[in-house]
N, C-alpha and C. Protein backbone atom coordinates (compact mmCIF):
# COMPACT_ATOMS: atom_id res chain seq x y z
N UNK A 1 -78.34 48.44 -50.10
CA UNK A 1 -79.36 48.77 -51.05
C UNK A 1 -79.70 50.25 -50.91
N UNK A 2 -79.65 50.79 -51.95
CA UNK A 2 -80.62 52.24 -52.39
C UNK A 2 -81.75 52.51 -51.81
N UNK A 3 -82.41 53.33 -51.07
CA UNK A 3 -83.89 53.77 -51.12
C UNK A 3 -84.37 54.37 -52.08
N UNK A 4 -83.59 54.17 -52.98
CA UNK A 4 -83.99 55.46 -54.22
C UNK A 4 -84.68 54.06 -55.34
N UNK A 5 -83.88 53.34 -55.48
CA UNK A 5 -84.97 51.83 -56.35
C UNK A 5 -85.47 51.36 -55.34
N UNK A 6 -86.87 51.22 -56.27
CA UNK A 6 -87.93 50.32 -56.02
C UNK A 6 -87.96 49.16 -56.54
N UNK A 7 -87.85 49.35 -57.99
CA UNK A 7 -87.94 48.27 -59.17
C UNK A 7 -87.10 48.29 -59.75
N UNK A 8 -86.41 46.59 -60.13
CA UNK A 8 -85.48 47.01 -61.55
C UNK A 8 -84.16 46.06 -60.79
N UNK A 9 -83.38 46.46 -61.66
CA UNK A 9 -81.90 45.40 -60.86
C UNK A 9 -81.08 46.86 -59.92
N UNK A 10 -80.38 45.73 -59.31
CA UNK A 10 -79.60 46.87 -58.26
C UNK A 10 -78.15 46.20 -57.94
N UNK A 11 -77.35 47.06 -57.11
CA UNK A 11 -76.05 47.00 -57.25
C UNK A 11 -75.74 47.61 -56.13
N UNK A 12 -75.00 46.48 -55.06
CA UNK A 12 -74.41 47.37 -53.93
C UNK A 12 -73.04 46.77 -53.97
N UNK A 13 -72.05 48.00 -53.00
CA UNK A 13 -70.57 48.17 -53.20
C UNK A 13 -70.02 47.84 -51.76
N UNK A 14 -69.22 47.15 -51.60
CA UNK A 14 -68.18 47.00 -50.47
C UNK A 14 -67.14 48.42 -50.40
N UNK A 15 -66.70 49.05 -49.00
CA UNK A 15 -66.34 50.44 -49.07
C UNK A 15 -64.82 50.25 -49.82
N UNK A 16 -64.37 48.94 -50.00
CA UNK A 16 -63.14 49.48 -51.14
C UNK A 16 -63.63 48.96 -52.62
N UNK A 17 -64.96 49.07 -53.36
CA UNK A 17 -65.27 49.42 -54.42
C UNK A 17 -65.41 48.10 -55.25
N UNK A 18 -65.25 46.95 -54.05
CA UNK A 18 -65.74 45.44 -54.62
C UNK A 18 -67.66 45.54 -54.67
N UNK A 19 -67.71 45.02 -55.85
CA UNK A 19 -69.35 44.67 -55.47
C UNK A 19 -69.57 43.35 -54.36
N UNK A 20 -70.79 44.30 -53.91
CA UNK A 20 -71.39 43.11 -52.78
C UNK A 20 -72.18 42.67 -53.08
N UNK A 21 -73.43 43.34 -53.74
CA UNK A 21 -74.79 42.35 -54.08
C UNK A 21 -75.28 42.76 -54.78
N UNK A 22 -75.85 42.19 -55.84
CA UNK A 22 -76.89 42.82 -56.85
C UNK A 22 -77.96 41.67 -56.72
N UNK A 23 -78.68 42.18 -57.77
CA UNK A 23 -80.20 41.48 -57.52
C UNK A 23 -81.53 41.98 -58.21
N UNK A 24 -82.59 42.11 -58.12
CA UNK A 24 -83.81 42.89 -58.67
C UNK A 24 -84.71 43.18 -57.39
N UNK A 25 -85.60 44.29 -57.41
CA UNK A 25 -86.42 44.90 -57.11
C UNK A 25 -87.70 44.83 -57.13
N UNK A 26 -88.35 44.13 -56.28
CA UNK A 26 -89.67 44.22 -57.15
C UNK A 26 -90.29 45.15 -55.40
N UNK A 27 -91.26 46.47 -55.95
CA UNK A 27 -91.70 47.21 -54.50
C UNK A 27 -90.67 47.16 -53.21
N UNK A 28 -89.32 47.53 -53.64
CA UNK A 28 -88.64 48.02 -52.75
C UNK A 28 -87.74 46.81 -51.84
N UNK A 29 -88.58 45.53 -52.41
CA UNK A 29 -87.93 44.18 -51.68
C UNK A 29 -87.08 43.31 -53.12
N UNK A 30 -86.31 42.87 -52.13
CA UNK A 30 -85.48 41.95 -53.32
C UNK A 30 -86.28 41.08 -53.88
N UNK A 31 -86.15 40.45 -54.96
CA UNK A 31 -87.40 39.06 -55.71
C UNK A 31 -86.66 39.13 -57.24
N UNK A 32 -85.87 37.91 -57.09
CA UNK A 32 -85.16 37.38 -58.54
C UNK A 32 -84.01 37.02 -58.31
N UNK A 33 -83.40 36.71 -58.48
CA UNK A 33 -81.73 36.09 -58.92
C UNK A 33 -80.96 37.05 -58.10
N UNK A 34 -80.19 36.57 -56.89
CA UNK A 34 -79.37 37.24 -56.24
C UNK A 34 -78.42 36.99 -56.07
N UNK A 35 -77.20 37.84 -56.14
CA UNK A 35 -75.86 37.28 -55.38
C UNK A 35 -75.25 37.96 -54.17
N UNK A 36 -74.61 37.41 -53.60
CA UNK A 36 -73.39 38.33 -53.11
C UNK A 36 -72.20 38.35 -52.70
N UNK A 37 -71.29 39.03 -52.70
CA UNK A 37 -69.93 38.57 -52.61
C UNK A 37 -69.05 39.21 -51.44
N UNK A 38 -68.02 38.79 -51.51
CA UNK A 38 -66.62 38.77 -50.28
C UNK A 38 -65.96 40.37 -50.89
N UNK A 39 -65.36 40.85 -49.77
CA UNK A 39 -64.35 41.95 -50.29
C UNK A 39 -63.36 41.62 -50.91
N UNK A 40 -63.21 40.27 -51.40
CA UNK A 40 -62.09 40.15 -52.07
C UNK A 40 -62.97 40.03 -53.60
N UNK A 41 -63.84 39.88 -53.80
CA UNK A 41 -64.61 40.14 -54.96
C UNK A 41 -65.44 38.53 -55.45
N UNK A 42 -64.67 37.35 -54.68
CA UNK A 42 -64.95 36.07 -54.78
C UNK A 42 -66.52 36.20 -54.53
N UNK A 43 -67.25 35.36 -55.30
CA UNK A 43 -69.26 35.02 -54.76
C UNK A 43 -69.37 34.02 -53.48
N UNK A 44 -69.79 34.76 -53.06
CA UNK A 44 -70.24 33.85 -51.03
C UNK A 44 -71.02 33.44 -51.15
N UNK A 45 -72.42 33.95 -52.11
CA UNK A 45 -73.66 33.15 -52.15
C UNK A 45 -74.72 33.44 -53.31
N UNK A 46 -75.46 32.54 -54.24
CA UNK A 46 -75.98 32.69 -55.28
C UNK A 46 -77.09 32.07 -55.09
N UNK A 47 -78.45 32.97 -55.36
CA UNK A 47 -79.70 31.73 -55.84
C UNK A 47 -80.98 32.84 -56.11
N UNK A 48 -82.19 32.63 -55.57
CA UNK A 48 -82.97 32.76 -56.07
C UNK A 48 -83.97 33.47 -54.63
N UNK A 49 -84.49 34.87 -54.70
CA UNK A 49 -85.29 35.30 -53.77
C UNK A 49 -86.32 36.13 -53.87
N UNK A 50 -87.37 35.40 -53.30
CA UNK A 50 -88.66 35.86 -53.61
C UNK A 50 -89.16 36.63 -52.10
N UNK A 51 -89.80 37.50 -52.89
CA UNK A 51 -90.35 38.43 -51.29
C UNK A 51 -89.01 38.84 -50.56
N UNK A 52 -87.91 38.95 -50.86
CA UNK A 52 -86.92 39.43 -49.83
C UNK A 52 -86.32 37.69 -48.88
N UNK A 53 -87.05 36.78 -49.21
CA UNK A 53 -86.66 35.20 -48.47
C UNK A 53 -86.03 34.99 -49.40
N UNK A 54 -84.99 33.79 -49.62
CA UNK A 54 -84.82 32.74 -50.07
C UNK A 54 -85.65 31.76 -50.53
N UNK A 55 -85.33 31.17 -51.99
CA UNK A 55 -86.75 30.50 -52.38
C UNK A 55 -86.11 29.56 -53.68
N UNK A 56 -85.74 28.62 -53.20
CA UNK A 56 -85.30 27.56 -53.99
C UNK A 56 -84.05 27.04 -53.62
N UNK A 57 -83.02 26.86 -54.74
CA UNK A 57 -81.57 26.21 -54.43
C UNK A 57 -80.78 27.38 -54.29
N UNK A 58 -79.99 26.90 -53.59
CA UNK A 58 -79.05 28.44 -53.10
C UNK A 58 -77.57 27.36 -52.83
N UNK A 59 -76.92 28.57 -53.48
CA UNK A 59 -75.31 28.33 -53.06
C UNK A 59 -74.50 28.73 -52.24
N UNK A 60 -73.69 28.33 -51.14
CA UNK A 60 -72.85 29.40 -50.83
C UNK A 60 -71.08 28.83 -50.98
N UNK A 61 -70.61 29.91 -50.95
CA UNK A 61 -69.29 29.81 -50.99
C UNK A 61 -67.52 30.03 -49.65
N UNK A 62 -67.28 29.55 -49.80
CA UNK A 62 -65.78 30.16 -48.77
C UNK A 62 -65.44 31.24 -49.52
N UNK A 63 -64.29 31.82 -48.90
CA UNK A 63 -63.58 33.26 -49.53
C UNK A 63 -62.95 32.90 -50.36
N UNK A 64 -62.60 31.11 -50.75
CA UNK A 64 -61.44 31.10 -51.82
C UNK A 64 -62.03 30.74 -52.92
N UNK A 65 -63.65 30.46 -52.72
CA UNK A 65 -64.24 30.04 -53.99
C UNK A 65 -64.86 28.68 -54.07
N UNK A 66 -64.32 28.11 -53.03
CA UNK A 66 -64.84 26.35 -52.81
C UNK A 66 -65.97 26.59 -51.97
N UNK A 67 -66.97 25.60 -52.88
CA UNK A 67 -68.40 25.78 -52.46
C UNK A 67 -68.59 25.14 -51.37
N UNK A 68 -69.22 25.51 -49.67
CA UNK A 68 -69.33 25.67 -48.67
C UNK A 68 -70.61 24.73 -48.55
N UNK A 69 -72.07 25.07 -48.94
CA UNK A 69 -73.18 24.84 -49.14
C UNK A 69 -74.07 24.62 -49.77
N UNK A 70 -74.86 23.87 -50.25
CA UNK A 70 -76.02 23.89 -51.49
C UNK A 70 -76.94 23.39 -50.66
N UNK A 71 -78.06 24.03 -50.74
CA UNK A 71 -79.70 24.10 -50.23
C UNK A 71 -80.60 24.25 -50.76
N UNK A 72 -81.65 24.30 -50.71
CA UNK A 72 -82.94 24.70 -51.06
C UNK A 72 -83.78 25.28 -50.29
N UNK A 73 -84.45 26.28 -50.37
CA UNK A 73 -85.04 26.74 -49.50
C UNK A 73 -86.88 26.89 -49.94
N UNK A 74 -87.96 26.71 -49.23
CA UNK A 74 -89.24 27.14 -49.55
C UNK A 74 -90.00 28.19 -48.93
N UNK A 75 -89.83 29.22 -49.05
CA UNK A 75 -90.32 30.65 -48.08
C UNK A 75 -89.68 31.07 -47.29
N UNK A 76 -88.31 30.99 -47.70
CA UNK A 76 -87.38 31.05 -46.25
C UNK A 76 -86.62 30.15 -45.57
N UNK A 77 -87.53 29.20 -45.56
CA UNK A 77 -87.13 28.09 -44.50
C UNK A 77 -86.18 27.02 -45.67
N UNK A 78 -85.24 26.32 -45.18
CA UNK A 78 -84.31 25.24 -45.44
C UNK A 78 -85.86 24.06 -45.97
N UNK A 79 -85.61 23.51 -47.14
CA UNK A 79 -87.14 22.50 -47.09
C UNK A 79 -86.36 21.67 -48.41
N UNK A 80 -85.65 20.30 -48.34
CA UNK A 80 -85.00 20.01 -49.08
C UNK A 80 -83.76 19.07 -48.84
N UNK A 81 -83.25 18.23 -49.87
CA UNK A 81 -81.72 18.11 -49.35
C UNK A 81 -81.11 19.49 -49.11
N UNK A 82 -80.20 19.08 -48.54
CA UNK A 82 -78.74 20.27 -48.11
C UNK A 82 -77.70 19.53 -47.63
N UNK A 83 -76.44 20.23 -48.43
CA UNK A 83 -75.08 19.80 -48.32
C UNK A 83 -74.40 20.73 -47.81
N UNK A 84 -73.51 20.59 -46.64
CA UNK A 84 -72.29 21.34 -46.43
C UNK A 84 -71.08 20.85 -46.59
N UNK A 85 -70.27 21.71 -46.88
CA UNK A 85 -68.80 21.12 -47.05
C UNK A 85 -67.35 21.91 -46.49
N UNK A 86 -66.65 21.10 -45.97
CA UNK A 86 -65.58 21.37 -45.55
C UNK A 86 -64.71 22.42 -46.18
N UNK A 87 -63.63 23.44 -45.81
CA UNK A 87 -62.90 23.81 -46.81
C UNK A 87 -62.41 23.39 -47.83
N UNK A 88 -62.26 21.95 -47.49
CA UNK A 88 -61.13 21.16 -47.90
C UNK A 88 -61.88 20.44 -49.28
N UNK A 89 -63.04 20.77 -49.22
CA UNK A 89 -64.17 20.32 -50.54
C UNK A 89 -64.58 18.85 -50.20
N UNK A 90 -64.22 18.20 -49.05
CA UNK A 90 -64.87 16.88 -48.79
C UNK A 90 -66.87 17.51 -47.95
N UNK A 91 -67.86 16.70 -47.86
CA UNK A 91 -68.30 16.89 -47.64
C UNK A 91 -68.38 16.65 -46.21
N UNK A 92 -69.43 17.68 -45.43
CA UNK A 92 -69.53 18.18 -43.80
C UNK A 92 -70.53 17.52 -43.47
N UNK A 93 -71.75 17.65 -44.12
CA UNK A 93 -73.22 17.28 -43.27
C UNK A 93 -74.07 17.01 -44.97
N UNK A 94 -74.74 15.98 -44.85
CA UNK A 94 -75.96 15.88 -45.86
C UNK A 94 -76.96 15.30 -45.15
N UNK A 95 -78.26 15.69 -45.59
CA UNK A 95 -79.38 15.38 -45.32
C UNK A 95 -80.90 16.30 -45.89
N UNK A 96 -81.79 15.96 -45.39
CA UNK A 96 -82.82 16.73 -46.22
C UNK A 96 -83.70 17.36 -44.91
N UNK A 97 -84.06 18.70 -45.04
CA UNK A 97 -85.02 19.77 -44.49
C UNK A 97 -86.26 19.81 -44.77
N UNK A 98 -87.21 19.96 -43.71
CA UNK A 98 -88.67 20.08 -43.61
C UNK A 98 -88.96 21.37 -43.20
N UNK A 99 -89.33 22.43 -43.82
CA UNK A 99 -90.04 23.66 -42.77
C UNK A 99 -89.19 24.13 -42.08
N UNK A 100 -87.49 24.36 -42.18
CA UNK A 100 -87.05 24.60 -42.04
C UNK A 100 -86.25 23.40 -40.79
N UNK A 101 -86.74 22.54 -40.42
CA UNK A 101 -85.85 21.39 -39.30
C UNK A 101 -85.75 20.57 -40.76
N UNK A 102 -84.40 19.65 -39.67
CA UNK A 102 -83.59 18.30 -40.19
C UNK A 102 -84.72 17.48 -40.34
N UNK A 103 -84.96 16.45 -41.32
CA UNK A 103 -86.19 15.91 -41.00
C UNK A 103 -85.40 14.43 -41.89
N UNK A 104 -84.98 13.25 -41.26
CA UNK A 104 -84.59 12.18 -41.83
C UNK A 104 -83.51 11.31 -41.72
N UNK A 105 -82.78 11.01 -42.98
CA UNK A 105 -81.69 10.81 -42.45
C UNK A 105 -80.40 11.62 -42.32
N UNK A 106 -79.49 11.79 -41.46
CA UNK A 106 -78.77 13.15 -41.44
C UNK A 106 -76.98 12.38 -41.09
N UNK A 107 -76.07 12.85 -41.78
CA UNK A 107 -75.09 12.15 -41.86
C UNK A 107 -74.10 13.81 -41.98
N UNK A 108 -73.10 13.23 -41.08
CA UNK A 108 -72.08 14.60 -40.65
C UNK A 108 -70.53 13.46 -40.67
N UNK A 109 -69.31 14.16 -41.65
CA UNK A 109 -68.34 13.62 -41.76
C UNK A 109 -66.96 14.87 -41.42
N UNK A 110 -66.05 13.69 -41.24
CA UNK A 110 -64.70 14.65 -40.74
C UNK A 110 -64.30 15.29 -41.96
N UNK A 111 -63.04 16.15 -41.89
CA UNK A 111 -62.54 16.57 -42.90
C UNK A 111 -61.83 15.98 -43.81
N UNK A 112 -61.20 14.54 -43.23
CA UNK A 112 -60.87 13.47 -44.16
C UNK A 112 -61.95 12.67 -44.36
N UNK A 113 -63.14 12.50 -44.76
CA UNK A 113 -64.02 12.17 -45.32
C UNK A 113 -64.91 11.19 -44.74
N UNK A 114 -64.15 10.68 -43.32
CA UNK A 114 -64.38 9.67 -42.93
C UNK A 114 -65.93 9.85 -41.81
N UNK A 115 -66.63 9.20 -41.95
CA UNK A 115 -68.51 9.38 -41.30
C UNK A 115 -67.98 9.53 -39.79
N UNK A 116 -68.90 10.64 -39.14
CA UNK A 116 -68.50 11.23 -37.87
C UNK A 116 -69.81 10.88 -37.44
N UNK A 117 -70.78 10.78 -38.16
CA UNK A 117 -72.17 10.72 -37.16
C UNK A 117 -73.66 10.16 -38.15
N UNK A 118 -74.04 9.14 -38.07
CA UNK A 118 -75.49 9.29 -39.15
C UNK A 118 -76.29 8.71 -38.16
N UNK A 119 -78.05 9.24 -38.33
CA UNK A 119 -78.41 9.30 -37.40
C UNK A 119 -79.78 9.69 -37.97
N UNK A 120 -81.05 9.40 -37.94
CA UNK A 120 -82.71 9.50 -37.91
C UNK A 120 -82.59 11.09 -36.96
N UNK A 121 -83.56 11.88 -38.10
CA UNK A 121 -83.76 13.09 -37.00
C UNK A 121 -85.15 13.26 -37.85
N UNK A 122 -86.43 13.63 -36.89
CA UNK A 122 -87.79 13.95 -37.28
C UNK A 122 -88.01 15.12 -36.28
N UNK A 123 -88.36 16.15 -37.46
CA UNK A 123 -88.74 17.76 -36.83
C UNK A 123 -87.42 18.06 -35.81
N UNK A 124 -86.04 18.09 -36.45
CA UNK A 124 -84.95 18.58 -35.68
C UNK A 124 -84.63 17.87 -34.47
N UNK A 125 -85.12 16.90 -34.35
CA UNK A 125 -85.22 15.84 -33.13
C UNK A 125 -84.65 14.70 -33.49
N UNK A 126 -83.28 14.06 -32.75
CA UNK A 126 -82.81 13.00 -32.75
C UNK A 126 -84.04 11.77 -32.57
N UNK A 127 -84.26 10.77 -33.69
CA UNK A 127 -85.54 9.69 -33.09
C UNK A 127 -85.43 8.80 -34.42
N UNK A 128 -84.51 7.88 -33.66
CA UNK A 128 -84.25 6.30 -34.28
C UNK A 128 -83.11 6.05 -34.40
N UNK A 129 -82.30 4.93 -34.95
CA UNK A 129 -81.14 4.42 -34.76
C UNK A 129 -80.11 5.54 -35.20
N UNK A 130 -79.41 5.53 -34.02
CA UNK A 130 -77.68 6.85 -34.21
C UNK A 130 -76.62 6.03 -33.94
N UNK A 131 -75.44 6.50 -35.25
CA UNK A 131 -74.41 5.91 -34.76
C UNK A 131 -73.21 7.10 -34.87
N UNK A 132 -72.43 7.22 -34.14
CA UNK A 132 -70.77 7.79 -34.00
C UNK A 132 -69.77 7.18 -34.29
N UNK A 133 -68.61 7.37 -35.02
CA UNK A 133 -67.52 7.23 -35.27
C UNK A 133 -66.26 7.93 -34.63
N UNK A 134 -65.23 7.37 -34.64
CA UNK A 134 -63.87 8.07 -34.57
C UNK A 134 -63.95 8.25 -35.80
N UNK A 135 -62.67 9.50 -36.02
CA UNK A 135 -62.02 10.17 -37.26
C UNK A 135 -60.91 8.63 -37.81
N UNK A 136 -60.72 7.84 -36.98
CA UNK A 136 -60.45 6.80 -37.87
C UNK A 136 -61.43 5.46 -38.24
N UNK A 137 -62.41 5.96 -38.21
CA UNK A 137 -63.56 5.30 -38.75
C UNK A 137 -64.45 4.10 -37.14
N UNK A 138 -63.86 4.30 -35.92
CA UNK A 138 -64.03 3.11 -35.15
C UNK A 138 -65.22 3.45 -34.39
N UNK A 139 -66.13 2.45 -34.56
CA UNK A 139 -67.58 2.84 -33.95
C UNK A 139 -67.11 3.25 -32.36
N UNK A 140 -67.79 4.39 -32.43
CA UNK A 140 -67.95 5.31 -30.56
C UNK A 140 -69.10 4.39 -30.07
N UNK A 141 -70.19 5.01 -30.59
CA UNK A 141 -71.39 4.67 -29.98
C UNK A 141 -72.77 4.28 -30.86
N UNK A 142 -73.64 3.53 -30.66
CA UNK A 142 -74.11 3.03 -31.83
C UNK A 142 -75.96 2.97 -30.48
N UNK A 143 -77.20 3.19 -30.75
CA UNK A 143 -78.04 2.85 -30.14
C UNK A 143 -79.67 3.68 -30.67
N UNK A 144 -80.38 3.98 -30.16
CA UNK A 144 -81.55 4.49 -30.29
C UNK A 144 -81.80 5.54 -29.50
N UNK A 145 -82.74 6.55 -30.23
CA UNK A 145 -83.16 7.51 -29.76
C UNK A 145 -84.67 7.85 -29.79
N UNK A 146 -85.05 8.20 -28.77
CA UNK A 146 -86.51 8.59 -29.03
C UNK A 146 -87.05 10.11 -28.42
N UNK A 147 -87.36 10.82 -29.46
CA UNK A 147 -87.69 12.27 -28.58
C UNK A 147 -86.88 12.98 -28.59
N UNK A 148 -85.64 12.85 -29.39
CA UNK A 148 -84.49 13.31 -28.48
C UNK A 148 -83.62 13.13 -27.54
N UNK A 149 -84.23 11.60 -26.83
CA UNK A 149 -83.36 10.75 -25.71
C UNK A 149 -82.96 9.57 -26.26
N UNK A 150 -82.10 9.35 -25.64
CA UNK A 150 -81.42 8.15 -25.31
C UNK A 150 -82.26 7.10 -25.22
N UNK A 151 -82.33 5.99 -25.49
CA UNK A 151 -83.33 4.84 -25.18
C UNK A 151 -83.30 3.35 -25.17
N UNK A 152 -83.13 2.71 -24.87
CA UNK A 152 -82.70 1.01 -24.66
C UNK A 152 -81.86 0.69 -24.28
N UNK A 153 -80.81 -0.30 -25.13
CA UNK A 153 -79.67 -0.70 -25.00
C UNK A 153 -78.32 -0.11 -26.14
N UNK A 154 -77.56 0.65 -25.75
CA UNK A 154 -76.39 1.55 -26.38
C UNK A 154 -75.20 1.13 -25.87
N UNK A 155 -74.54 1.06 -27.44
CA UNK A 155 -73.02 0.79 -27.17
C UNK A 155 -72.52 2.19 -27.41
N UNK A 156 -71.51 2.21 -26.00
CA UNK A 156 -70.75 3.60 -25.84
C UNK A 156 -69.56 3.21 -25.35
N UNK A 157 -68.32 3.92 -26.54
CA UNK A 157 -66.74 3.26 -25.83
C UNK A 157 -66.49 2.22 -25.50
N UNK A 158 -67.34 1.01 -25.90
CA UNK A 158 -66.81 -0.01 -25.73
C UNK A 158 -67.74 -0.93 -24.84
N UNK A 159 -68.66 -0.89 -24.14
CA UNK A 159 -69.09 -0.77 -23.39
C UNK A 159 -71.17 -0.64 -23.59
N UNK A 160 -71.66 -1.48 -23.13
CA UNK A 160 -73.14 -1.67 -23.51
C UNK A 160 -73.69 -0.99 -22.03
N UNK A 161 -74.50 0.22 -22.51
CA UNK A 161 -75.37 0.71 -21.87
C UNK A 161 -76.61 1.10 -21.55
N UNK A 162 -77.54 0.61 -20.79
CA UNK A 162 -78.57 0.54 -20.82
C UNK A 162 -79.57 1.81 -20.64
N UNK A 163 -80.76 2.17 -21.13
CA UNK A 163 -81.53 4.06 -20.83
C UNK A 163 -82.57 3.52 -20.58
N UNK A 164 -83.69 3.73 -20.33
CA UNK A 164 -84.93 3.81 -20.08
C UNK A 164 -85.64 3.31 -21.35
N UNK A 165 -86.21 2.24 -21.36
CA UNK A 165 -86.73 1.28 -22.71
C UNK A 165 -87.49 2.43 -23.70
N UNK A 166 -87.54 2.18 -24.90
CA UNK A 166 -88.06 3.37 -25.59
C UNK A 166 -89.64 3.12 -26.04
């Protein structure tokens, strides 16, 4: 960015003459519709920023163009569903954000599509029933969490294991 705008739309350059970001101005901070992009000229990321934060749904991208991420953001912070995704365009992780933590249910898959992990998380904290998979779908481990710990009775590898009652 310029020190020379304050206000108004703007336009910055990657040093071999790809644009990197444009956007608007409002008192010297970004606030409106932003993008920005890869040196290969592809868009890495699109949405909406207020005060210089992030402030609503936002996109991002890989270098080849396959969309990576979709979020929402409220002052900055992640506050919302959010999706990530694999190169491969299968999806990585879904779940929904509080104040910027995981706050719910939160589900993370392999690159062949198959569920790697779903699992209760309150304020970024593992807390209530989690389960694991193999990449060929075969339950790992399946049990409860509280706090962030381990808690009751858990099946792991085959095998029933007992934690400290929850």
């Amino acid at each position: 960015m310029t020190d020379e705008i304050k206000d108004g739309p703007f336009e910055t350059y990657h040093d071999n003459g790809q644009l990197e970001s444009k956007g608007t101005l409002r008192n010297g901070v970004e606030d409106g519709p932003y993008e920005d992009y890869y040196e290969n000229g592809q868009l890495r990321s699109k949405g909406i920023v207020t005060d210089g934060e992030w402030d609503g749904p936002v996109e991002g991208y890989y270098e080849d163009g396959q969309l990576s991420v979709k979020r929402i953001y409220k002052d900055g912070k992640e506050d919302g569903p959010s999706w990530r995704y694999h190169e491969n365009g299968q999806v990585r992780t879904k779940g929904t954000f509080k104040d910027g933590e995981i706050d719910g249910l939160f589900e993370e898959y392999y690159d062949n599509g198959q569920l790697e992990l779903k699992g209760n998380v309150r304020d970024g904290e593992s807390d209530g029933l989690w389960e694991e998979y193999s990449d060929n779908g075969q339950l790992r481990s399946k049990g409860t969490y509280k706090d962030d710990e381990k808690c009751g009775e858990w099946f792991e590898d085959g095998e029933t294991v007992t934690y400290d009652p929850c």
